[in-house]
N, C-alpha and C. Protein backbone atom coordinates (compact mmCIF):
# COMPACT_ATOMS: atom_id res chain seq x y z
N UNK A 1 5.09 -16.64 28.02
CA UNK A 1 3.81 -16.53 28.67
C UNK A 1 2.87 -17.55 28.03
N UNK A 2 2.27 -18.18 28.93
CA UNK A 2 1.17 -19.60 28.66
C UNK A 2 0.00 -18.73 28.48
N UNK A 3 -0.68 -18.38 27.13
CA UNK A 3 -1.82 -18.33 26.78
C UNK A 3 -3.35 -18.84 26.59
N UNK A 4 -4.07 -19.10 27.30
CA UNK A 4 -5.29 -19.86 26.80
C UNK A 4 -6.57 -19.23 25.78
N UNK A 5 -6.82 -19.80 24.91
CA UNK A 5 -8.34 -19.24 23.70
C UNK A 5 -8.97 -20.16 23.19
N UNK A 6 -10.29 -19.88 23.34
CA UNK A 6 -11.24 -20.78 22.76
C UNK A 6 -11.53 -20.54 21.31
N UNK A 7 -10.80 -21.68 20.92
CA UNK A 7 -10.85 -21.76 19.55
C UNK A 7 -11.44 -22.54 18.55
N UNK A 8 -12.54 -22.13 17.08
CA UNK A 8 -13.37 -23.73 17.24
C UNK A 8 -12.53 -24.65 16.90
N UNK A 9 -12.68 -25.76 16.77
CA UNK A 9 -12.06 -26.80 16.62
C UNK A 9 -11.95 -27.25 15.29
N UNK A 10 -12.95 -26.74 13.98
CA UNK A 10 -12.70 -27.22 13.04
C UNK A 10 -11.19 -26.08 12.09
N UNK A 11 -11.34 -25.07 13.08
CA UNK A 11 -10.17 -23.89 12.51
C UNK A 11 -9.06 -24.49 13.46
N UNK A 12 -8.51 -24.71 14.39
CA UNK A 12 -7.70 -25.28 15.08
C UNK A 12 -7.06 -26.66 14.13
N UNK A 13 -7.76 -27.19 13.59
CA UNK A 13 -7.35 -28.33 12.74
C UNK A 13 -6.81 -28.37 11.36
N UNK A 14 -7.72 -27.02 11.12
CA UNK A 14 -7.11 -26.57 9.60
C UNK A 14 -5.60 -25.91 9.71
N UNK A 15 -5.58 -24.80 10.98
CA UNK A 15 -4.49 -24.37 11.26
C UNK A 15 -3.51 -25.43 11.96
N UNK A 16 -3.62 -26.57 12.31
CA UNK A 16 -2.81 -27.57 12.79
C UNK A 16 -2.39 -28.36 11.42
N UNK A 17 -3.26 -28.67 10.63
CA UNK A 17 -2.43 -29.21 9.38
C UNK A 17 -1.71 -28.48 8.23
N UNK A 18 -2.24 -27.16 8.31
CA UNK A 18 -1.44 -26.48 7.21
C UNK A 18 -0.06 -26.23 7.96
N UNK A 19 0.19 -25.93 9.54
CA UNK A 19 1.47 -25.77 9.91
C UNK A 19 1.71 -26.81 9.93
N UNK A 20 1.35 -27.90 9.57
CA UNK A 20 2.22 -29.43 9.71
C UNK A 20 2.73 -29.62 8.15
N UNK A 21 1.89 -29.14 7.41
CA UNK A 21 2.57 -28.91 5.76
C UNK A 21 3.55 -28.12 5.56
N UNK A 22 4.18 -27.26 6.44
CA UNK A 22 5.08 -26.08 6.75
C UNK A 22 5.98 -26.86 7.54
N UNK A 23 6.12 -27.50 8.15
CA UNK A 23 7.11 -27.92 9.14
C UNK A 23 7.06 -27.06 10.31
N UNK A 24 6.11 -26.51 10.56
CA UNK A 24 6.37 -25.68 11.55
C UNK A 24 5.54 -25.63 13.16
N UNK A 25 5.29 -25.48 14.28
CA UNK A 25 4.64 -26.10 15.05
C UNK A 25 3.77 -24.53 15.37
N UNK A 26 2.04 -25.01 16.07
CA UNK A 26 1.13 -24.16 16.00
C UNK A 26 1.58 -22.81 16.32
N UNK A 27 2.74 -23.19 17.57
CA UNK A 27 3.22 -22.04 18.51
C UNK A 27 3.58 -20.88 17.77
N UNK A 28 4.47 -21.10 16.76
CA UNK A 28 5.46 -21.14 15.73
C UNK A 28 4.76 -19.66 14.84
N UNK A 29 3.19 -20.44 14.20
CA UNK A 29 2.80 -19.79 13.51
C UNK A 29 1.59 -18.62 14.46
N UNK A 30 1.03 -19.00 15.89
CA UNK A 30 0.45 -18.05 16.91
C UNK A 30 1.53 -17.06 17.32
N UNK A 31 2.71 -17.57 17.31
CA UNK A 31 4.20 -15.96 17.27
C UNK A 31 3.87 -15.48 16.51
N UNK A 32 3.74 -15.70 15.33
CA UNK A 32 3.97 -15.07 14.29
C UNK A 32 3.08 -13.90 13.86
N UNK A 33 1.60 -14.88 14.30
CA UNK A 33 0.47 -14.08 13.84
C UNK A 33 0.36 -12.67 14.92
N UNK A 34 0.80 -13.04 15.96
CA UNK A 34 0.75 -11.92 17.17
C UNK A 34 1.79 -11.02 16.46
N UNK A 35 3.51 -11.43 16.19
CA UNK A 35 4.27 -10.25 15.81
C UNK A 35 3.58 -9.70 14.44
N UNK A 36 3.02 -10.24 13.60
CA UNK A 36 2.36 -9.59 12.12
C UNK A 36 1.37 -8.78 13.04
N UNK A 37 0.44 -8.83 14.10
CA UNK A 37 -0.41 -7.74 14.28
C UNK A 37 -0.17 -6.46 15.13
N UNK A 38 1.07 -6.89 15.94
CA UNK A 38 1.63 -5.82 16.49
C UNK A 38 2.79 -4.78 16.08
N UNK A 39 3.49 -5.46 14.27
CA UNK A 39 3.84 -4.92 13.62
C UNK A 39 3.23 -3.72 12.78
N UNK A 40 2.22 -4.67 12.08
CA UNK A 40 1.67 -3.60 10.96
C UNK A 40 0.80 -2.12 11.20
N UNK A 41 1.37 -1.15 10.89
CA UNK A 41 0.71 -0.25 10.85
C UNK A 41 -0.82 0.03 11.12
N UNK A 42 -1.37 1.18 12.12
CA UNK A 42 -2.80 0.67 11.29
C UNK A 42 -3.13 1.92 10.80
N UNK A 43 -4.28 1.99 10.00
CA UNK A 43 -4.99 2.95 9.35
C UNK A 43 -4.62 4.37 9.53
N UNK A 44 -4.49 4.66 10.71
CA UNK A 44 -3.85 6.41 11.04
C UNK A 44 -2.73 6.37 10.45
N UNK A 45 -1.67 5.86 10.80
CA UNK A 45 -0.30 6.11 10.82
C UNK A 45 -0.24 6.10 9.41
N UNK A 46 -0.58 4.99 8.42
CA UNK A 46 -0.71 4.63 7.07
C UNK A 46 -0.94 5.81 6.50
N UNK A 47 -1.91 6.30 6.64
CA UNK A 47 -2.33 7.53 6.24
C UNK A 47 -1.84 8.93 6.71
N UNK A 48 -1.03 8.92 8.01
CA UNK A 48 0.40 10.55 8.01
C UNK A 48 1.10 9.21 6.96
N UNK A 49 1.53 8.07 6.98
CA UNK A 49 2.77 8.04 6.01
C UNK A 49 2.40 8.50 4.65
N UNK A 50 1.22 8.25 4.54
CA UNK A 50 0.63 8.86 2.61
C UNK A 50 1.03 9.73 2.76
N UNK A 51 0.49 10.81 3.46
CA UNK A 51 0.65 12.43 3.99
C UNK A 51 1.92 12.63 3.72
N UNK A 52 2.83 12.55 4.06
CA UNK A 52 4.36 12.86 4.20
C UNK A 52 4.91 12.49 2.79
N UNK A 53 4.42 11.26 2.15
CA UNK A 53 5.18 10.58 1.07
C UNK A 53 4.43 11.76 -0.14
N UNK A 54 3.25 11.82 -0.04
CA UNK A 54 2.67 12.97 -1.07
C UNK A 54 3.37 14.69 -0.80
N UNK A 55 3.46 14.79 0.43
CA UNK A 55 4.36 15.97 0.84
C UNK A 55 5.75 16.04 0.23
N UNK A 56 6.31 15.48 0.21
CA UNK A 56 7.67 15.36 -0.49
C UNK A 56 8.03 15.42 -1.75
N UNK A 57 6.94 14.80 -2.28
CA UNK A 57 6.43 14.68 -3.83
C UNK A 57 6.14 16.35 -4.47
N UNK A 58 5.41 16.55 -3.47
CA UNK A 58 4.78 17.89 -3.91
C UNK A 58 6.30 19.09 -3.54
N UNK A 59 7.13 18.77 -2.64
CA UNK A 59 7.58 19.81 -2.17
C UNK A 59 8.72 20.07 -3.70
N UNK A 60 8.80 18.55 -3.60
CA UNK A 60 10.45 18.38 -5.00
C UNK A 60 9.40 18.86 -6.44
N UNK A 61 8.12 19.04 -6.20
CA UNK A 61 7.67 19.53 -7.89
C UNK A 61 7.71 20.98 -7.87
N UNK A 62 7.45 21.29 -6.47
CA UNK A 62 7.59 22.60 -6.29
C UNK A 62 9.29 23.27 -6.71
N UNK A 63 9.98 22.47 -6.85
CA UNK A 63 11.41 22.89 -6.87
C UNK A 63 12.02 22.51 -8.50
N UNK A 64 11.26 21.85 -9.13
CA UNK A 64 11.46 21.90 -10.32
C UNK A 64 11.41 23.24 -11.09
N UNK A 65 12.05 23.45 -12.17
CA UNK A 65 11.92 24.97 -13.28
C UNK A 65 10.62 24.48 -13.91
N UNK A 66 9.94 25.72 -13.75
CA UNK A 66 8.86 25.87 -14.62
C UNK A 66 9.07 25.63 -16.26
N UNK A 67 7.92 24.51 -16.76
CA UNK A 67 8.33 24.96 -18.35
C UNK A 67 8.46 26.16 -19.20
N UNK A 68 9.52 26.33 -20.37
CA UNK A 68 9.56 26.92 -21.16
C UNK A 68 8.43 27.48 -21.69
N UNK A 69 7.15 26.34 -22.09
CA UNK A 69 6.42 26.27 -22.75
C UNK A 69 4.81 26.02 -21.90
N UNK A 70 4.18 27.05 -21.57
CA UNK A 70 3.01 26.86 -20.15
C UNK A 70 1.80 26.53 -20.80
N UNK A 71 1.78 25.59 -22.06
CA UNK A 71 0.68 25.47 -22.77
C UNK A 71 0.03 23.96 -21.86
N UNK A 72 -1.10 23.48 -22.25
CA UNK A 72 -1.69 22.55 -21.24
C UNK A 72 -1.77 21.52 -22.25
N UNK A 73 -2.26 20.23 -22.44
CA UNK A 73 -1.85 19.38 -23.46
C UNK A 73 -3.11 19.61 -24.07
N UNK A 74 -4.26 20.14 -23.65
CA UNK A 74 -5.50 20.60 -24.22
C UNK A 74 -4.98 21.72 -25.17
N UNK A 75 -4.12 22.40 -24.95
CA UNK A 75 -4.18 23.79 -25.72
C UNK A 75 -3.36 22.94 -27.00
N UNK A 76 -2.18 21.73 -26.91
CA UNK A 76 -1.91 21.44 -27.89
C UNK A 76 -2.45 20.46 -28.77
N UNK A 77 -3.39 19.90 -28.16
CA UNK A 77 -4.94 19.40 -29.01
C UNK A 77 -5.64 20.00 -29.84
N UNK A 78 -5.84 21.30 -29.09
CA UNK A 78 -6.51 22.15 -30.31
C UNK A 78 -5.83 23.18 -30.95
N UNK A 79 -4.82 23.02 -30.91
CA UNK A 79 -3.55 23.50 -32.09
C UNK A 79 -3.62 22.48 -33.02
N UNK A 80 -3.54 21.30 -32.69
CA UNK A 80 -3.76 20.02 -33.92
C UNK A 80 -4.35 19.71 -34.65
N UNK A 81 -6.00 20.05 -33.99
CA UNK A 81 -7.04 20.03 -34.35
C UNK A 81 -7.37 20.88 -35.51
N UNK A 82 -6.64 21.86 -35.30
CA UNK A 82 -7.20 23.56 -35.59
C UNK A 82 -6.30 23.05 -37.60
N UNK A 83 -4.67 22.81 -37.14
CA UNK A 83 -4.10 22.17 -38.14
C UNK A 83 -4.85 21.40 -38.66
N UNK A 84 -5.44 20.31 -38.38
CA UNK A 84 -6.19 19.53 -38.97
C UNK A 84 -7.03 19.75 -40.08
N UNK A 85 -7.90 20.77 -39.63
CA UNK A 85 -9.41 21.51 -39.94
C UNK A 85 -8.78 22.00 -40.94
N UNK A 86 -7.74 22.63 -41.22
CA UNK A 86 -7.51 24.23 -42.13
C UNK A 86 -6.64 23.16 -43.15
N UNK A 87 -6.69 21.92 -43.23
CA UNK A 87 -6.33 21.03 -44.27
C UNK A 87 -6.97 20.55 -45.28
C-alpha cells in the first residue's frame, strides 16, 4: 500500500541520512517503525502483564513452608542490640 505524509523536511533528511548510514532505504526503516508500533504493547496490557507476573510470584510464596523461626529482622536487631547494651 502507497502511503502519503507530510513530513517536515528537515526530519525527512535526518531520517534519509541516518538510513543511508545503515544501508538501508527510508521504506525499510517506515516498515519498521509501523511494525515496532503495532507490536508493542501498550500501557493496559503492560500492566494485566505486571498483574499476572506479580500474581504468580505471590501465589509460589504462598506455597513456600513457613519459617521455623517467625521473628522479623527488627526483632533480631533488637536481640543484638539488647546483647550489645548488657556488655
Amino acid at each position: 500500500m502507497k502511503v502519503t505524509a507530510d513530513i517536515p523536511d528537515e526530519l525527512y533528511r535526518r531520517v534519509k541520512a541516518k538510513a543511508a548510514t545503515q544501508g538501508r532505504a527510508v521504506r525499510e526503516v517506515t516498515e519498521a517503525l509501523y511494525s515496532a508500533y503495532v507490536e508493542t504493547p501498550d500501557a493496559e496490557s503492560r500492566i494485566r502483564e505486571g498483574e499476572a507476573w506479580l500474581e504468580r510470584w505471590l501465589d509460589l510464596s504462598r506455597r513456600l513452608p513457613a519459617p521455623l523461626d517467625s521473628s522479623t529482622a527488627r526483632d533480631h536487631l533488637d536481640r543484638a542490640r539488647g546483647r550489645l547494651d548488657a556488655s
